[in-house]
PDB file of N, CA and C in Angstrom:
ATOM      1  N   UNK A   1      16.246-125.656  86.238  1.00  0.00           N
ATOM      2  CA  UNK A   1      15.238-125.219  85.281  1.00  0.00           C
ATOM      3  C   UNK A   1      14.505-126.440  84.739  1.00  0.00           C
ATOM      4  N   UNK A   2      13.030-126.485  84.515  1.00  0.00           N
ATOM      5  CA  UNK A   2      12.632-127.406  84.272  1.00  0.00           C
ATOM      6  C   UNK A   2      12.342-127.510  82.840  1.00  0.00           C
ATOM      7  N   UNK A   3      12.913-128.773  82.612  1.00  0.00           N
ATOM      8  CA  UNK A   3      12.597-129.201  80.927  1.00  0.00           C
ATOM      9  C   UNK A   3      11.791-130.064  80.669  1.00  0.00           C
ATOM     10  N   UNK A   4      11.072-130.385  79.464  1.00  0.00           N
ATOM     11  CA  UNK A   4      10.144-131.353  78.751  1.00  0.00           C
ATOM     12  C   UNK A   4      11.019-131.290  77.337  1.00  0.00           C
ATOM     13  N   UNK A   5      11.204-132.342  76.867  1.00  0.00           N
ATOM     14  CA  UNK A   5      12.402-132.912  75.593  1.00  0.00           C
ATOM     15  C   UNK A   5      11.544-134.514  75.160  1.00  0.00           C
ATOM     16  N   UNK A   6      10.955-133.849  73.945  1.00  0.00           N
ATOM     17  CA  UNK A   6      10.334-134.219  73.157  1.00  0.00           C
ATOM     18  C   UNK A   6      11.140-134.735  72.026  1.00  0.00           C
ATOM     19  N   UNK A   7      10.690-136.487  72.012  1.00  0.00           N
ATOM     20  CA  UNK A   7      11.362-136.855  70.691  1.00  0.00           C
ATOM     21  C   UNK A   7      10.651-138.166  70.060  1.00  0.00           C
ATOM     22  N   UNK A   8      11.069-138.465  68.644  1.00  0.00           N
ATOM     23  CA  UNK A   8      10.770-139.773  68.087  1.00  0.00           C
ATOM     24  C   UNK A   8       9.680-139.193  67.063  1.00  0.00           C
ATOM     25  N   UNK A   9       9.633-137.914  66.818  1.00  0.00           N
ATOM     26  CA  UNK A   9       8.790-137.131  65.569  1.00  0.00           C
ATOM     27  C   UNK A   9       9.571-137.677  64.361  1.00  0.00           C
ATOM     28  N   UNK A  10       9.284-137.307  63.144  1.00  0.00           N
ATOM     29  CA  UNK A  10       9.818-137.979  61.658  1.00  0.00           C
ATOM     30  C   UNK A  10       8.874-137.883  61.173  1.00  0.00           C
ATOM     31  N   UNK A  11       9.480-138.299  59.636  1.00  0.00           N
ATOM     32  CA  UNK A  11       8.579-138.781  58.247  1.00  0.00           C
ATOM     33  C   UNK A  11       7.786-139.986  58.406  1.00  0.00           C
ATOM     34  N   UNK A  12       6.669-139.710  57.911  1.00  0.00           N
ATOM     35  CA  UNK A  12       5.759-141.869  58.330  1.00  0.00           C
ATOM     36  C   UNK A  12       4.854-141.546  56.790  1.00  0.00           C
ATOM     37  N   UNK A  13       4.968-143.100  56.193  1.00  0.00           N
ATOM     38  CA  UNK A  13       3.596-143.011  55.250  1.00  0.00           C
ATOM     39  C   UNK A  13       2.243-142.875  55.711  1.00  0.00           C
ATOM     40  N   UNK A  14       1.721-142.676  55.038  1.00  0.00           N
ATOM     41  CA  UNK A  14      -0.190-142.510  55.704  1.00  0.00           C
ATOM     42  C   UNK A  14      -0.467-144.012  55.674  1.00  0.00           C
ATOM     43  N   UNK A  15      -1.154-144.178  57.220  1.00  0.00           N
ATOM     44  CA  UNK A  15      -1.425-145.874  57.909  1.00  0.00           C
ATOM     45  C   UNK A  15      -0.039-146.463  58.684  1.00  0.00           C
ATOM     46  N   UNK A  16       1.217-145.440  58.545  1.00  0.00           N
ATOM     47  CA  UNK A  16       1.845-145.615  59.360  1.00  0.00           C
ATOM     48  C   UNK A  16       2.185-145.433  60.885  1.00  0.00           C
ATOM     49  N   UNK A  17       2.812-145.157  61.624  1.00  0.00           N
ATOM     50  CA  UNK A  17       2.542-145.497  63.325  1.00  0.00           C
ATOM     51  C   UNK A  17       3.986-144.973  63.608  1.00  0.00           C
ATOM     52  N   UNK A  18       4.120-143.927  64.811  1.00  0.00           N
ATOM     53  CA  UNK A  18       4.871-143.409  65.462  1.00  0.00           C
ATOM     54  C   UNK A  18       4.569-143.455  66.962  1.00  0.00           C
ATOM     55  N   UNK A  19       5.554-143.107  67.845  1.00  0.00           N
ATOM     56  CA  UNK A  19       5.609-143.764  69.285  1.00  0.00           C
ATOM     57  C   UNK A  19       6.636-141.892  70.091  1.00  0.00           C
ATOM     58  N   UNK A  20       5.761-141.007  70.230  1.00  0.00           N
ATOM     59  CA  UNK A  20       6.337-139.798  70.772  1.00  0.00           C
ATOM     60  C   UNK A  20       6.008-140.130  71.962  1.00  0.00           C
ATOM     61  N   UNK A  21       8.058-139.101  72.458  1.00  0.00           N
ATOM     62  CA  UNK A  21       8.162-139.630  74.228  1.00  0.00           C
ATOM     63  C   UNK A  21       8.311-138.244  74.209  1.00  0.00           C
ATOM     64  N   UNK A  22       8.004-138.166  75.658  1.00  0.00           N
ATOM     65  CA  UNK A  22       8.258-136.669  76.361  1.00  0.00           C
ATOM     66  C   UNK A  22       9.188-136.825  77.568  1.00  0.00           C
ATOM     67  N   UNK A  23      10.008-136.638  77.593  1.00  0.00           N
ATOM     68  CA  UNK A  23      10.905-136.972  79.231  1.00  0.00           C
ATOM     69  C   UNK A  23      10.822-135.748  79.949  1.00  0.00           C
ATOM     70  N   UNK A  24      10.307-135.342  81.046  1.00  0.00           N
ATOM     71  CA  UNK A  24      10.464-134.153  82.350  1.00  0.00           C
ATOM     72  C   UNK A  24      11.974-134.428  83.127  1.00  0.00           C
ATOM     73  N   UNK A  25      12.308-133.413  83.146  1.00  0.00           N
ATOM     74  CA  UNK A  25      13.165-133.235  84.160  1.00  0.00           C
ATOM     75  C   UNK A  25      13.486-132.417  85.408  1.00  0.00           C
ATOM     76  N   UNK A  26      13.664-132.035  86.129  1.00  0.00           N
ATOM     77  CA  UNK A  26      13.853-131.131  87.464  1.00  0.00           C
ATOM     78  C   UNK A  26      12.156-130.421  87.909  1.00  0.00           C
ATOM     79  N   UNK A  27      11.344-131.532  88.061  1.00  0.00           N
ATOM     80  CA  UNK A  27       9.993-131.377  88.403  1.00  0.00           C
ATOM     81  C   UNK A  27       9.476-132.180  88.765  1.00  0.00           C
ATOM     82  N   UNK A  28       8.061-132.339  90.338  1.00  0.00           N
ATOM     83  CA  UNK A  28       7.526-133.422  90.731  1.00  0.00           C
ATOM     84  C   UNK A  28       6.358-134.010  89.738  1.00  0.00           C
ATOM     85  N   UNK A  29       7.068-135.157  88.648  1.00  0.00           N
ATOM     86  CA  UNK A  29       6.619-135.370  87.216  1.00  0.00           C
ATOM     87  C   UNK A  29       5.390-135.957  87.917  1.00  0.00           C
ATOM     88  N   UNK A  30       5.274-136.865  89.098  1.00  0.00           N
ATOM     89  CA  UNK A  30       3.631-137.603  89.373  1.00  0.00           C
ATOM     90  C   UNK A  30       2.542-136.583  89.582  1.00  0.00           C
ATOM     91  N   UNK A  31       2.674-135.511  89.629  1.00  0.00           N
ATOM     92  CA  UNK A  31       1.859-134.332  89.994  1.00  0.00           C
ATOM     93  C   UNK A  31       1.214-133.596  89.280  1.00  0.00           C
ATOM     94  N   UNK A  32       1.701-134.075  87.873  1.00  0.00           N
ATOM     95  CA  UNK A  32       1.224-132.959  87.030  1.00  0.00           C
ATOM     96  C   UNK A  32       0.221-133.599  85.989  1.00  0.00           C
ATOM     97  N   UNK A  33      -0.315-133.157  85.513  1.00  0.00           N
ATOM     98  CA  UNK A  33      -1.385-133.850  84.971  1.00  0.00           C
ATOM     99  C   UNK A  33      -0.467-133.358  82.816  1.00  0.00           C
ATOM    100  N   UNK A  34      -0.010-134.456  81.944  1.00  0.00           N
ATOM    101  CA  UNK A  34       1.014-134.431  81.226  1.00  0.00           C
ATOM    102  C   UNK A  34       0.214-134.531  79.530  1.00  0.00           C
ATOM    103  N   UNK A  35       0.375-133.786  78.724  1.00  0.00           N
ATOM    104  CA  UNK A  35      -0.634-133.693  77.948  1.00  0.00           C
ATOM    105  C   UNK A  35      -0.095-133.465  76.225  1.00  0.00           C
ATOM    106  N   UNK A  36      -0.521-133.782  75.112  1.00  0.00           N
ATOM    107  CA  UNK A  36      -0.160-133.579  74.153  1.00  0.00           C
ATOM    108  C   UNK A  36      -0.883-132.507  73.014  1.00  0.00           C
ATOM    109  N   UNK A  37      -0.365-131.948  72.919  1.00  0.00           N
ATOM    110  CA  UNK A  37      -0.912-130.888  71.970  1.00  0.00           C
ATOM    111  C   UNK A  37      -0.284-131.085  70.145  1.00  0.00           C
ATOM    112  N   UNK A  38      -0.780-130.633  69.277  1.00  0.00           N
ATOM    113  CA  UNK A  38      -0.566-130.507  68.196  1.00  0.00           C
ATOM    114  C   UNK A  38      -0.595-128.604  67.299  1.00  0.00           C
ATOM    115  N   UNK A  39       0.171-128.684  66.448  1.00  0.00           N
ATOM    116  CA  UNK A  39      -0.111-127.541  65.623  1.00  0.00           C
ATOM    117  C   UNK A  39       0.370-127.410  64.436  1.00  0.00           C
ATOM    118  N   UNK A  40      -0.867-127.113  63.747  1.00  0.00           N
ATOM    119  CA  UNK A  40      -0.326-127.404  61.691  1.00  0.00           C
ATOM    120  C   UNK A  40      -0.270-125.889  61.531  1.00  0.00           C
ATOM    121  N   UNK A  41       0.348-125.864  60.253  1.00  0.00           N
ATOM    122  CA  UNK A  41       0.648-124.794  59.404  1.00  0.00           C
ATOM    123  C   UNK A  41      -0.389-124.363  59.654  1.00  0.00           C
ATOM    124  N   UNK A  42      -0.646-122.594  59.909  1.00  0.00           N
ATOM    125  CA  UNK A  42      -1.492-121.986  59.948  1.00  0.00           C
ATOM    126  C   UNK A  42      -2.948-122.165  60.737  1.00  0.00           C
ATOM    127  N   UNK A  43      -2.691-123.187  61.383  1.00  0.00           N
ATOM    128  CA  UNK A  43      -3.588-123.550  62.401  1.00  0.00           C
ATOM    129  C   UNK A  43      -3.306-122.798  64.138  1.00  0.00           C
ATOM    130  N   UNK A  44      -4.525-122.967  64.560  1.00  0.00           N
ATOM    131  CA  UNK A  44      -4.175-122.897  66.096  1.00  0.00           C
ATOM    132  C   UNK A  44      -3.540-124.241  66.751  1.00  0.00           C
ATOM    133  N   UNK A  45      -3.027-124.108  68.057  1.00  0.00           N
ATOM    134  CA  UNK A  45      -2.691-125.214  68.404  1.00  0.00           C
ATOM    135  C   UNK A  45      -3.780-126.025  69.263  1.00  0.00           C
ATOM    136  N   UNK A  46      -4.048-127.425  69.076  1.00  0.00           N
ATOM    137  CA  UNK A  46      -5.020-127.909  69.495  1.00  0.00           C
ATOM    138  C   UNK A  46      -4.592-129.010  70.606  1.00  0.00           C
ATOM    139  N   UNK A  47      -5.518-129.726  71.306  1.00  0.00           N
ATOM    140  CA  UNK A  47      -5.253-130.500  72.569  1.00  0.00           C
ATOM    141  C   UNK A  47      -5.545-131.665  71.532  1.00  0.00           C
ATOM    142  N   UNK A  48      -4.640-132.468  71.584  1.00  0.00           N
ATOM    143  CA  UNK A  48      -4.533-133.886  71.237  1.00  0.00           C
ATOM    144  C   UNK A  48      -4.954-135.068  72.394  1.00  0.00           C
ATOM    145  N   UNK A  49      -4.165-135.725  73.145  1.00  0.00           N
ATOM    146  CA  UNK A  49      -4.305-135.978  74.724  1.00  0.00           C
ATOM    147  C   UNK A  49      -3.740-135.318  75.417  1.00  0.00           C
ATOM    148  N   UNK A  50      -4.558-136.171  76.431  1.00  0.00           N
ATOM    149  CA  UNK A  50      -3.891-135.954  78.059  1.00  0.00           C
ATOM    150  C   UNK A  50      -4.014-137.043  79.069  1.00  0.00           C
ATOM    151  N   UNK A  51      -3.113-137.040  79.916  1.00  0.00           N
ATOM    152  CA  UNK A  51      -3.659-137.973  81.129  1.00  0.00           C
ATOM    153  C   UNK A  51      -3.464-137.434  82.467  1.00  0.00           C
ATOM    154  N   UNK A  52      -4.298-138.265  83.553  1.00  0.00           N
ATOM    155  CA  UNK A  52      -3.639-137.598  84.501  1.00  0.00           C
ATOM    156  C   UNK A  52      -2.624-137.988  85.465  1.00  0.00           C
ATOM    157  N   UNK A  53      -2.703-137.728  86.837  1.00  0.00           N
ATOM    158  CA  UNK A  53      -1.480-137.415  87.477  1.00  0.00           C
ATOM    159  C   UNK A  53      -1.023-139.109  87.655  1.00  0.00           C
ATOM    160  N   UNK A  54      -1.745-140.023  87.743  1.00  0.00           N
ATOM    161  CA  UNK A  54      -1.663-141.287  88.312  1.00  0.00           C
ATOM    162  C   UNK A  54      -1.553-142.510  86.902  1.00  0.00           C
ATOM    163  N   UNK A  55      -2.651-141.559  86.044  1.00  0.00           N
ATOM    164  CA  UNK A  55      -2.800-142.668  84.840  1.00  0.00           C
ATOM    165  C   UNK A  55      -3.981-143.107  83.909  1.00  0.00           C
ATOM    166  N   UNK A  56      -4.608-143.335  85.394  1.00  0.00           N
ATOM    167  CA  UNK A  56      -5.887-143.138  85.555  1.00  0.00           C
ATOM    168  C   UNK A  56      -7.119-143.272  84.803  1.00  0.00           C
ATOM    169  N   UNK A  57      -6.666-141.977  84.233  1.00  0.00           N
ATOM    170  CA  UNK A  57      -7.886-140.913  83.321  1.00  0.00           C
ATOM    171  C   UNK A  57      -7.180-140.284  82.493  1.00  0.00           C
ATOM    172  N   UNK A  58      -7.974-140.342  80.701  1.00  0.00           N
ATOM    173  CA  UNK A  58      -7.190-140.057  79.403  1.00  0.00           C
ATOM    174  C   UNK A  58      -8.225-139.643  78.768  1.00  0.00           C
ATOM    175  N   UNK A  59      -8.096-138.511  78.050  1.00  0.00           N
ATOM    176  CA  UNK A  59      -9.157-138.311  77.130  1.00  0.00           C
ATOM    177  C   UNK A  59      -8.491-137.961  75.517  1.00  0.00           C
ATOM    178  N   UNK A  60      -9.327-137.917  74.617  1.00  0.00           N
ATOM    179  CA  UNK A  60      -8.735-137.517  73.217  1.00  0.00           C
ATOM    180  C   UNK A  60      -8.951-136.519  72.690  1.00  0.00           C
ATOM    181  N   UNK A  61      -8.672-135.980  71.853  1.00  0.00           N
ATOM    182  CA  UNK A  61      -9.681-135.056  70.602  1.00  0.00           C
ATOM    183  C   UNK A  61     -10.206-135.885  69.705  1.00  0.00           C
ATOM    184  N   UNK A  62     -11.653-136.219  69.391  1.00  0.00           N
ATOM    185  CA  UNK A  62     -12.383-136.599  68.617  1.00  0.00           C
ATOM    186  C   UNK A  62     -11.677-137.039  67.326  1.00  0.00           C
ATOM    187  N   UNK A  63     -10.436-135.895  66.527  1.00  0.00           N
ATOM    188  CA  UNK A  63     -10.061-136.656  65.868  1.00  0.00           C
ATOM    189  C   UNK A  63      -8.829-137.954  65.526  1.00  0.00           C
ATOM    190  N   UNK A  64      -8.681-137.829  66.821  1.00  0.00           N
ATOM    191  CA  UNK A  64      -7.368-139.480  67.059  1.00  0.00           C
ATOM    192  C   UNK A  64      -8.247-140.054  67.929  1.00  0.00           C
ATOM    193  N   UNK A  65      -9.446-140.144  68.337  1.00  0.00           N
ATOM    194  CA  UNK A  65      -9.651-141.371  69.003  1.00  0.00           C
ATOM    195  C   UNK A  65      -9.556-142.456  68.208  1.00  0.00           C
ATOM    196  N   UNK A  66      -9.279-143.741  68.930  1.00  0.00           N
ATOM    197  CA  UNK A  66      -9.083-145.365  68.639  1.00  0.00           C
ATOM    198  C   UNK A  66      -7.737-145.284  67.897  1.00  0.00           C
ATOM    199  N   UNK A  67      -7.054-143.794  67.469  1.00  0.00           N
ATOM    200  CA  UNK A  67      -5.936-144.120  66.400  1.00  0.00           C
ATOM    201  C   UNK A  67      -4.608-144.184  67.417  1.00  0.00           C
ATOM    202  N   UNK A  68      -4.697-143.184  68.209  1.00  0.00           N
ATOM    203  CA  UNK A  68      -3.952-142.476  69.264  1.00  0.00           C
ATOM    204  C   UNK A  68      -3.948-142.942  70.585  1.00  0.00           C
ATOM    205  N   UNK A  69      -3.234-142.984  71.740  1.00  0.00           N
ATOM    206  CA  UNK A  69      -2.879-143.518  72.797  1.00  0.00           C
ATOM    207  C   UNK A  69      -1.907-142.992  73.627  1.00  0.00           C
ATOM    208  N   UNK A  70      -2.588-142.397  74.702  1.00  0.00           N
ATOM    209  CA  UNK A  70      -1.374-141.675  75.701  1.00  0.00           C
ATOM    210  C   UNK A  70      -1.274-142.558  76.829  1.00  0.00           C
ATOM    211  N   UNK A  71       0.185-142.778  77.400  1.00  0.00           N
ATOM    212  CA  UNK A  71       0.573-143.163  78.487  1.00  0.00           C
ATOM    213  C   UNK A  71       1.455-142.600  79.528  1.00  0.00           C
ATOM    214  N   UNK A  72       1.706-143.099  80.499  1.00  0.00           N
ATOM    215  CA  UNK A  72       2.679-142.540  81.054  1.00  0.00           C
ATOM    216  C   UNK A  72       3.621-143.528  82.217  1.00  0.00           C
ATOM    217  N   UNK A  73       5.084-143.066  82.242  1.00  0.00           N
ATOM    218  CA  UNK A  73       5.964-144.079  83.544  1.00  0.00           C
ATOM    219  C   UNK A  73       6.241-142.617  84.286  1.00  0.00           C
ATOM    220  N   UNK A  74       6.000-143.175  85.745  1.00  0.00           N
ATOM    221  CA  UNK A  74       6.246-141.823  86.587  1.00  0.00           C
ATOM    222  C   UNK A  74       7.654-142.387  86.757  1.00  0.00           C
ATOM    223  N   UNK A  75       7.050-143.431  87.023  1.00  0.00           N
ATOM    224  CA  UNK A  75       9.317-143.674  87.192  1.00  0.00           C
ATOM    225  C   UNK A  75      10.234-143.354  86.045  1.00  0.00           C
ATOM    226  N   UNK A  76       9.958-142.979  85.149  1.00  0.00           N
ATOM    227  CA  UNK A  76      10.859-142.828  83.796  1.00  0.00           C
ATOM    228  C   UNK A  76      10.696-140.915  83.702  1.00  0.00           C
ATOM    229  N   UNK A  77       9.799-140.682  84.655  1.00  0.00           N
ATOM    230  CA  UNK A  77       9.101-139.093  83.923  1.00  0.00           C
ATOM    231  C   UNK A  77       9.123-138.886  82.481  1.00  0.00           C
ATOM    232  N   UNK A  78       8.669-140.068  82.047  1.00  0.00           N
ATOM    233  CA  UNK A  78       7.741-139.797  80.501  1.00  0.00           C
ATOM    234  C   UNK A  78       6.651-140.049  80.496  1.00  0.00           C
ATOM    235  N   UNK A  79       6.212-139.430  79.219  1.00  0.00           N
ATOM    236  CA  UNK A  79       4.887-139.328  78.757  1.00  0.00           C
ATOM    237  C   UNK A  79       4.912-139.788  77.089  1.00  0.00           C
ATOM    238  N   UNK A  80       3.948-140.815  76.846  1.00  0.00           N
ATOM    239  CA  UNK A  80       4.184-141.332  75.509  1.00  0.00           C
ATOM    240  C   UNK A  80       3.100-141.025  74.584  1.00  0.00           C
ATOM    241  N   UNK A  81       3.538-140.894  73.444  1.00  0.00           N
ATOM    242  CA  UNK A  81       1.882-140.687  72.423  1.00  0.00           C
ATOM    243  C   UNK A  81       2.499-141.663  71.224  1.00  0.00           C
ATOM    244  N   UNK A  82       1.573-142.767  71.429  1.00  0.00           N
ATOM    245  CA  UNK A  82       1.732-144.011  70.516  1.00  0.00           C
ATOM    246  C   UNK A  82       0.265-143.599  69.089  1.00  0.00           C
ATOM    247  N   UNK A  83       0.706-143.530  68.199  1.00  0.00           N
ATOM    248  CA  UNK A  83       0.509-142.865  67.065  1.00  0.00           C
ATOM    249  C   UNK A  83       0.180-143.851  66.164  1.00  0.00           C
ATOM    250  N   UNK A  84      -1.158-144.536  65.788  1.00  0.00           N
ATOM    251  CA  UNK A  84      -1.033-145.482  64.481  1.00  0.00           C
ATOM    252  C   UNK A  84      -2.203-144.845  63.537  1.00  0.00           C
ATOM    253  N   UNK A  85      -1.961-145.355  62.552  1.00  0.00           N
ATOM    254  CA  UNK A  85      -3.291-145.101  61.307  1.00  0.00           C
ATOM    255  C   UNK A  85      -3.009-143.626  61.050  1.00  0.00           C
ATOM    256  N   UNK A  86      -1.956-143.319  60.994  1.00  0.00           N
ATOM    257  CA  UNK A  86      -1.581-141.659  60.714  1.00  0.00           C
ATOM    258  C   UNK A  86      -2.314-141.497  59.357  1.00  0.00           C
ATOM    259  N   UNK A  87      -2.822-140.409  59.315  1.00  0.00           N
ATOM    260  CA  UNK A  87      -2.847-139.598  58.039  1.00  0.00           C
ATOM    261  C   UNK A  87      -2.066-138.244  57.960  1.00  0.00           C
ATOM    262  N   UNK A  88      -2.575-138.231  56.732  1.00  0.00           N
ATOM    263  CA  UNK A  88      -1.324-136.872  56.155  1.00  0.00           C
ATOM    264  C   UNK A  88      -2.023-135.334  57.307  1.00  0.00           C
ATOM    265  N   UNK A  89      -3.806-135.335  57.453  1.00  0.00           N
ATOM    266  CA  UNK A  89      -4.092-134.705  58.598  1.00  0.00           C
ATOM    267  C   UNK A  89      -3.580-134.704  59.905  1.00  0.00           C
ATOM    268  N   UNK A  90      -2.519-135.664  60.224  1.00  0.00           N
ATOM    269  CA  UNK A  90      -1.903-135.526  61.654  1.00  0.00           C
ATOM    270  C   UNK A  90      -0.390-134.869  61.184  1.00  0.00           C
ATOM    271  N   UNK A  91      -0.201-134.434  60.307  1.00  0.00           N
ATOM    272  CA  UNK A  91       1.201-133.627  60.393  1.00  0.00           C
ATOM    273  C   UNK A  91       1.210-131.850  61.118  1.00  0.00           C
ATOM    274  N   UNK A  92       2.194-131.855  61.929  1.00  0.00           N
ATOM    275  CA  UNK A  92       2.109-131.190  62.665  1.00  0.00           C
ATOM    276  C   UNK A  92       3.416-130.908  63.523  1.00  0.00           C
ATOM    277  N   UNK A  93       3.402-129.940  64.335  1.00  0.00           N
ATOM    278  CA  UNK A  93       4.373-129.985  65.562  1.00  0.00           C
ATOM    279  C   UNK A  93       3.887-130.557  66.354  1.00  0.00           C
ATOM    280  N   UNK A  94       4.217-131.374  67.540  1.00  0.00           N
ATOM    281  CA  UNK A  94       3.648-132.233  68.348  1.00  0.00           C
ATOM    282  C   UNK A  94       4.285-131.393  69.538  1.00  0.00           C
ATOM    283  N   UNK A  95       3.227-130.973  70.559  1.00  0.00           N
ATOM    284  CA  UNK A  95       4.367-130.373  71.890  1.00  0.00           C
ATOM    285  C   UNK A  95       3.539-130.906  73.129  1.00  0.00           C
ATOM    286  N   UNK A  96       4.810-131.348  74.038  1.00  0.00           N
ATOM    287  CA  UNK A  96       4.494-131.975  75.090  1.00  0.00           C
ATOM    288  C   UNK A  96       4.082-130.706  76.337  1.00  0.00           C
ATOM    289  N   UNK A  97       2.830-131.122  77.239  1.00  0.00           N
ATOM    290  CA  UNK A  97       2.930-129.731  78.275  1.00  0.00           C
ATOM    291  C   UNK A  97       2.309-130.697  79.671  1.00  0.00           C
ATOM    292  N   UNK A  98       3.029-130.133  80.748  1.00  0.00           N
ATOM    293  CA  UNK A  98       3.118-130.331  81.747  1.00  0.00           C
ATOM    294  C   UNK A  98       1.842-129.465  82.798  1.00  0.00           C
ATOM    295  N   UNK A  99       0.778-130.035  82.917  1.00  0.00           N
ATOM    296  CA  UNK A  99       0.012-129.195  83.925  1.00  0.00           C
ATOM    297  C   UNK A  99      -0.056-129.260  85.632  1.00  0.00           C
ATOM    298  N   UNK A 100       0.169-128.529  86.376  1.00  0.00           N
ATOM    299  CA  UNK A 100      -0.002-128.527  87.895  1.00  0.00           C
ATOM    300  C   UNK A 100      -1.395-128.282  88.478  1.00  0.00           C
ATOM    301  N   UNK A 101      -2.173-128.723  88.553  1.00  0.00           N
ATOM    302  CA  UNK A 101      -3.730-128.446  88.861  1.00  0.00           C
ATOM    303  C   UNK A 101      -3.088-127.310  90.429  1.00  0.00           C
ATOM    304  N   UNK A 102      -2.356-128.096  91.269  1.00  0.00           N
ATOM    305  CA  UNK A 102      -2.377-127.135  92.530  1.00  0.00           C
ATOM    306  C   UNK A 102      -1.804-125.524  92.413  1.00  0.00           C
ATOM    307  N   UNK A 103      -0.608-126.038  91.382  1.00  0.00           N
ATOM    308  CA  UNK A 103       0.143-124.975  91.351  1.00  0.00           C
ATOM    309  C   UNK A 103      -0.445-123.999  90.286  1.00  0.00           C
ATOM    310  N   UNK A 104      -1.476-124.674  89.444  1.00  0.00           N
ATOM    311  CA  UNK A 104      -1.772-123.469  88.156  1.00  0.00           C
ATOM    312  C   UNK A 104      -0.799-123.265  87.532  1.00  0.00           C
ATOM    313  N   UNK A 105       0.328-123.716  87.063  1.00  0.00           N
ATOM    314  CA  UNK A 105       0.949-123.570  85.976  1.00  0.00           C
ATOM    315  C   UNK A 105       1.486-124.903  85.538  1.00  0.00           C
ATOM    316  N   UNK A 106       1.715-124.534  83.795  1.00  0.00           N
ATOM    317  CA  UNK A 106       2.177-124.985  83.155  1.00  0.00           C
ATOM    318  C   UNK A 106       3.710-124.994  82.408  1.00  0.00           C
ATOM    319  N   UNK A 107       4.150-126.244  81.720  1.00  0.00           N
ATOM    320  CA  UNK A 107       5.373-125.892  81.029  1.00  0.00           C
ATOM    321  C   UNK A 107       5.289-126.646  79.652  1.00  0.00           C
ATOM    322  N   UNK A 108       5.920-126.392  78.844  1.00  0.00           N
ATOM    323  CA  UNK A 108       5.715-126.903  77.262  1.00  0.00           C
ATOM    324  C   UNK A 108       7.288-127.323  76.910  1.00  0.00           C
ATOM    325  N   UNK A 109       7.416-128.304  76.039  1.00  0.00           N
ATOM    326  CA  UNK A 109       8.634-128.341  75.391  1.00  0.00           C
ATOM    327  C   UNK A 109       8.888-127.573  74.183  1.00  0.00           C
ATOM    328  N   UNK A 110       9.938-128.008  73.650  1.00  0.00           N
ATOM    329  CA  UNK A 110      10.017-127.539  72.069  1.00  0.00           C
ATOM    330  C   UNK A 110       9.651-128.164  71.218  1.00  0.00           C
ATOM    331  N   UNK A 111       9.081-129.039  71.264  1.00  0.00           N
ATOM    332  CA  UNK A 111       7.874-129.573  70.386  1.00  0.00           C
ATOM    333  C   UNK A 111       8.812-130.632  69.006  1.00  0.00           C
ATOM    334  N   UNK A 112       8.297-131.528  68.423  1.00  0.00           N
ATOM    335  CA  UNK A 112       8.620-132.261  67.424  1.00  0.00           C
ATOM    336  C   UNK A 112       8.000-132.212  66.509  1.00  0.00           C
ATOM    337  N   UNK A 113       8.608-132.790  65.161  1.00  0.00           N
ATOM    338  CA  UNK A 113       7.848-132.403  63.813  1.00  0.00           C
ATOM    339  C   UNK A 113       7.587-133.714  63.746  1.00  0.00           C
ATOM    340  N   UNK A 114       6.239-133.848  63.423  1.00  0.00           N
ATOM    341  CA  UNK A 114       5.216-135.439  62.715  1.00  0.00           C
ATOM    342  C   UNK A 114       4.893-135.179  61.081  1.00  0.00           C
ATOM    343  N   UNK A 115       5.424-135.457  60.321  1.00  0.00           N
ATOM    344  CA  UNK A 115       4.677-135.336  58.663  1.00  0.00           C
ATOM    345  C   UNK A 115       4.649-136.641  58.395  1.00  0.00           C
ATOM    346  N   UNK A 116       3.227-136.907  58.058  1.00  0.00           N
ATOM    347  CA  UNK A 116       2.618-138.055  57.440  1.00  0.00           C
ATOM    348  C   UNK A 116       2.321-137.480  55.892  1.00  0.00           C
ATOM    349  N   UNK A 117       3.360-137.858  55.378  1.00  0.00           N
ATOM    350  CA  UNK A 117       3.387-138.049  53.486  1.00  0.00           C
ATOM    351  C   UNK A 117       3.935-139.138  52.464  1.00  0.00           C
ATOM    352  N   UNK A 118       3.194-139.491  51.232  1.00  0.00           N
ATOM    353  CA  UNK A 118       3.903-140.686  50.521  1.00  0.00           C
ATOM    354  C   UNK A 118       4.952-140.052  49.833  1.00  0.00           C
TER     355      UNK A 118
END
């Protein structure tokens, strides 16, 4: 069964900096194009990053660009979201998702909690 296990969420002050990993397991992790999503209280869930299958190519949501940074080790099958200049607006569940362009599907983890508060 394939998993995504999401960790390194926590408490941070606002202007503080977090470093979320996503590890895949029992899946061809170079293949999938590996992506970060967010979701606040009463919000929808929104696309944070993504990258793709190689590395390559990364895009943001408008509101973490320059703050935010996705990477990835195919040899490690992680996926990282390096997190600085937090504000109390980036608290959220953070969930990692796995896309297959060939295969058309996806998989999600169970997601981590980010609260940026003093």
């Amino acid at each position: 069964q394939v998993q995504l296990v999401e960790s390194g969420g926590g408490l941070v002050q606002p202007g503080g900096s977090l470093r979320l990993s996503c590890t895949a397991s029992r899946l061809t992790f170079s293949i999938y194009r590996m992506s970060w999503y967010r979701q606040a209280p009463g919000k929808e869930r929104e696309l944070v990053a993504s990258i793709n299958s190689d590395g390559a190519s990364t895009n943001y949501a408008d509101s973490v660009k320059g703050r935010f940074t996705i990477s990835r080790d195919n040899a490690k099958y992680t996926v990282y979201l390096q997190m600085n200049s937090l504000e109390p607006e980036d608290t959220a569940v953070y969930y990692c998702n796995a896309f297959s362009i060939s295969l058309n599907y996806a998989y999600w983890g169970q997601g981590t909690q980010v609260t940026v508060s003093s």
